[in-house]
C-alpha atoms as a PDB file:
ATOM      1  CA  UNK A   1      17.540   2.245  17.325  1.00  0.00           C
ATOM      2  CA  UNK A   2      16.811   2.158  20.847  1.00  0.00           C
ATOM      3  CA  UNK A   3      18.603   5.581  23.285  1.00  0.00           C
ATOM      4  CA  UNK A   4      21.978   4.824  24.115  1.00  0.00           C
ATOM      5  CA  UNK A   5      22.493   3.097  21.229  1.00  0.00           C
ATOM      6  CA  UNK A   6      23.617   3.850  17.329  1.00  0.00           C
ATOM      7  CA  UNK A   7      23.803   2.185  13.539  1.00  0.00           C
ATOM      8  CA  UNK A   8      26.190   2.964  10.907  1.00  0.00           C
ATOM      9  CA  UNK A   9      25.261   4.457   7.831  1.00  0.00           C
ATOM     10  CA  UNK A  10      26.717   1.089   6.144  1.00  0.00           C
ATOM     11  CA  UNK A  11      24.511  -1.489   8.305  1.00  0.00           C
ATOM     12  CA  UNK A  12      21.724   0.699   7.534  1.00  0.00           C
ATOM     13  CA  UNK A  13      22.656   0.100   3.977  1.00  0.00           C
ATOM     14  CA  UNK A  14      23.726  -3.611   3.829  1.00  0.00           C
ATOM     15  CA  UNK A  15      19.729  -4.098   4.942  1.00  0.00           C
ATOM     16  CA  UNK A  16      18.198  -1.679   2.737  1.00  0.00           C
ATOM     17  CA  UNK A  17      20.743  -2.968  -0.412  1.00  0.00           C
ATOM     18  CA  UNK A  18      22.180   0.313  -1.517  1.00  0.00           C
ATOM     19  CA  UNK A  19      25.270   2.548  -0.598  1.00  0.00           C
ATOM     20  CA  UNK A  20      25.604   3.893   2.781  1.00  0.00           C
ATOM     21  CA  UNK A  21      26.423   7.298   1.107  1.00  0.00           C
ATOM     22  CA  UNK A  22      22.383   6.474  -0.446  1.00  0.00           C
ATOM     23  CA  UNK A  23      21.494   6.267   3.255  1.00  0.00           C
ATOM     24  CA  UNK A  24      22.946   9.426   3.792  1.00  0.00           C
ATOM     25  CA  UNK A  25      21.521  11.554   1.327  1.00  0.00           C
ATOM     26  CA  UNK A  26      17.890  10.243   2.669  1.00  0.00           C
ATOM     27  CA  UNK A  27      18.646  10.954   6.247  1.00  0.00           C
ATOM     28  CA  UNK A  28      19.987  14.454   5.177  1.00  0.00           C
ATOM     29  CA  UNK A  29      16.451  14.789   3.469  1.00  0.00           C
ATOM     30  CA  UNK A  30      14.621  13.960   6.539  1.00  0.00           C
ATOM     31  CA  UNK A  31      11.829  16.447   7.641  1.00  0.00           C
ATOM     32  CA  UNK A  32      11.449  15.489  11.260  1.00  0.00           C
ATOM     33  CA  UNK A  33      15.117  14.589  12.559  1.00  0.00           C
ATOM     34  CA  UNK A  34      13.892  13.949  15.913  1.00  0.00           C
ATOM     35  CA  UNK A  35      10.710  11.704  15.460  1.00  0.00           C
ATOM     36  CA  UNK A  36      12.770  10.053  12.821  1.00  0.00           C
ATOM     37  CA  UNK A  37      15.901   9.276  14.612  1.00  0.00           C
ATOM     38  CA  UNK A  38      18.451   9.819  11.619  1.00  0.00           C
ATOM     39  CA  UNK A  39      20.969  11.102  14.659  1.00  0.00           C
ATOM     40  CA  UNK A  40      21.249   7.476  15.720  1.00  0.00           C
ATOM     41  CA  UNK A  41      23.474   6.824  12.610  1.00  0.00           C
ATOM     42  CA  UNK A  42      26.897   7.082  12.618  1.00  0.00           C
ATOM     43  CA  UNK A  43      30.179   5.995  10.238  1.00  0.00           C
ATOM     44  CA  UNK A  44      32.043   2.675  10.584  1.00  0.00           C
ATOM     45  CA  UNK A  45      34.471   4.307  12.376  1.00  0.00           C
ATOM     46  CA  UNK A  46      32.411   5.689  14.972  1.00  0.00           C
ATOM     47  CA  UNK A  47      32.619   9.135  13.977  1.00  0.00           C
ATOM     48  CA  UNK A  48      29.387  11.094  13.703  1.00  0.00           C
ATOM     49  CA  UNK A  49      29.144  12.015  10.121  1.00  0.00           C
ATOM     50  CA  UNK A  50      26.621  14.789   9.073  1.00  0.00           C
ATOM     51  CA  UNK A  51      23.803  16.072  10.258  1.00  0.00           C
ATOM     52  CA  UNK A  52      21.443  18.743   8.852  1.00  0.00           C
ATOM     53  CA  UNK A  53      18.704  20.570  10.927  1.00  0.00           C
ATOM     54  CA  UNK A  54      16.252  23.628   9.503  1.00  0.00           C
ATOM     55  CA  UNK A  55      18.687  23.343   6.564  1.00  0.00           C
ATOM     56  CA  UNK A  56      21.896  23.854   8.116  1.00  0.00           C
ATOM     57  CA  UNK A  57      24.622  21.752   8.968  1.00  0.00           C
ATOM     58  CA  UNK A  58      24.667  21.010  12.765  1.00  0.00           C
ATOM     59  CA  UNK A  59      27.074  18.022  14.244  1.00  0.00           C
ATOM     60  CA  UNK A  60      27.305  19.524  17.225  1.00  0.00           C
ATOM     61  CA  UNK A  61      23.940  18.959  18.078  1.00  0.00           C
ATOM     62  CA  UNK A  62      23.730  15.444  16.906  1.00  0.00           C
ATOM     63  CA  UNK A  63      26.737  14.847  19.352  1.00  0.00           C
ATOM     64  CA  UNK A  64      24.273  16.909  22.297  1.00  0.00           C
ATOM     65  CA  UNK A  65      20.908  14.837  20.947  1.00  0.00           C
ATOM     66  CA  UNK A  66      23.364  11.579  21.338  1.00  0.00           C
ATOM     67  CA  UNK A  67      24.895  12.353  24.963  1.00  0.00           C
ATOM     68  CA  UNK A  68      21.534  13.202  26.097  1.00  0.00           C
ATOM     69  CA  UNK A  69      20.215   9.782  24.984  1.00  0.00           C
ATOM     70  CA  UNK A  70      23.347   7.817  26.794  1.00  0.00           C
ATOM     71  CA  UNK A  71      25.557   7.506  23.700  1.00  0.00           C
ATOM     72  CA  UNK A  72      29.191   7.465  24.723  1.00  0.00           C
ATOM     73  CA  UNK A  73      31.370  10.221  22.978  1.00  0.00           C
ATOM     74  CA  UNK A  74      34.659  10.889  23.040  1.00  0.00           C
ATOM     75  CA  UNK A  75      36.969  13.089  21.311  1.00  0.00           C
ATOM     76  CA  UNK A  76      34.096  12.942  18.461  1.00  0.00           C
ATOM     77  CA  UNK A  77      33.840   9.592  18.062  1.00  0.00           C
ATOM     78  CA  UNK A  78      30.938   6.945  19.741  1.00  0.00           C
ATOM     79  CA  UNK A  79      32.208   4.132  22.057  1.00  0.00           C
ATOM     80  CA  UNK A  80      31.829   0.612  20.009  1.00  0.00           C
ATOM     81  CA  UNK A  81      29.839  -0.586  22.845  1.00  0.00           C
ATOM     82  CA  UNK A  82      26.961   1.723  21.221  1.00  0.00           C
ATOM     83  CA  UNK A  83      27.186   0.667  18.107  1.00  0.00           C
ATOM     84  CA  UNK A  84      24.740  -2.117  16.657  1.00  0.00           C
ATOM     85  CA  UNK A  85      24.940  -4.205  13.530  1.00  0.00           C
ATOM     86  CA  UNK A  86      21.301  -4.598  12.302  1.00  0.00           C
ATOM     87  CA  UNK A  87      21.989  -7.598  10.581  1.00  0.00           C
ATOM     88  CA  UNK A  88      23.190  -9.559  13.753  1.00  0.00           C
ATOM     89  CA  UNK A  89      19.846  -8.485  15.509  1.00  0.00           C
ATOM     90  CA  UNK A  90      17.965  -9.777  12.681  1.00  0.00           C
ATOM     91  CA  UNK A  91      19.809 -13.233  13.120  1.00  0.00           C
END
């Protein structure tokens, strides 16, 4: 995902073929959160989900990683307009 910009966990896994709680549990596992970009990913509904960091739960610095890239937040929640389907960019 490019800054500014966000996936869902469910696009992620409508490409890959497997759940989008699957997708979670990966990015959870992920040992370099910020050269992997696993804060780009987001629910359906726009809300942030989970994010882990040195083995601790941390959401509000996914929502501070996201603002700083140009991600619009409110009230919890990313603006539709920074969400992208994977599959329609691959069409």
């Amino acid at each position: 995902m490019p800054p500014g910009y966000v996936t869902t966990y469910l696009s992620l896994a409508k490409l890959l073929g497997t759940s989008p709680r699957a997708v979670a549990t990966l990015l959870k596992s992920n040992p370099n959160p910020i050269l992997v970009p696993c804060h780009r990913v987001v629910r359906s509904d726009g809300t942030l989900g989970g994010y882990t960091i040195s083995g601790r739960p941390s959401p509000q610095f996914k929502e501070k990683l996201l603002r700083l890239e140009g991600v619009k937040v409110v009230g919890g929640r990313v603006s539709r307009m920074c969400i992208l389907d994977l599959l329609d960019l691959l069409r």
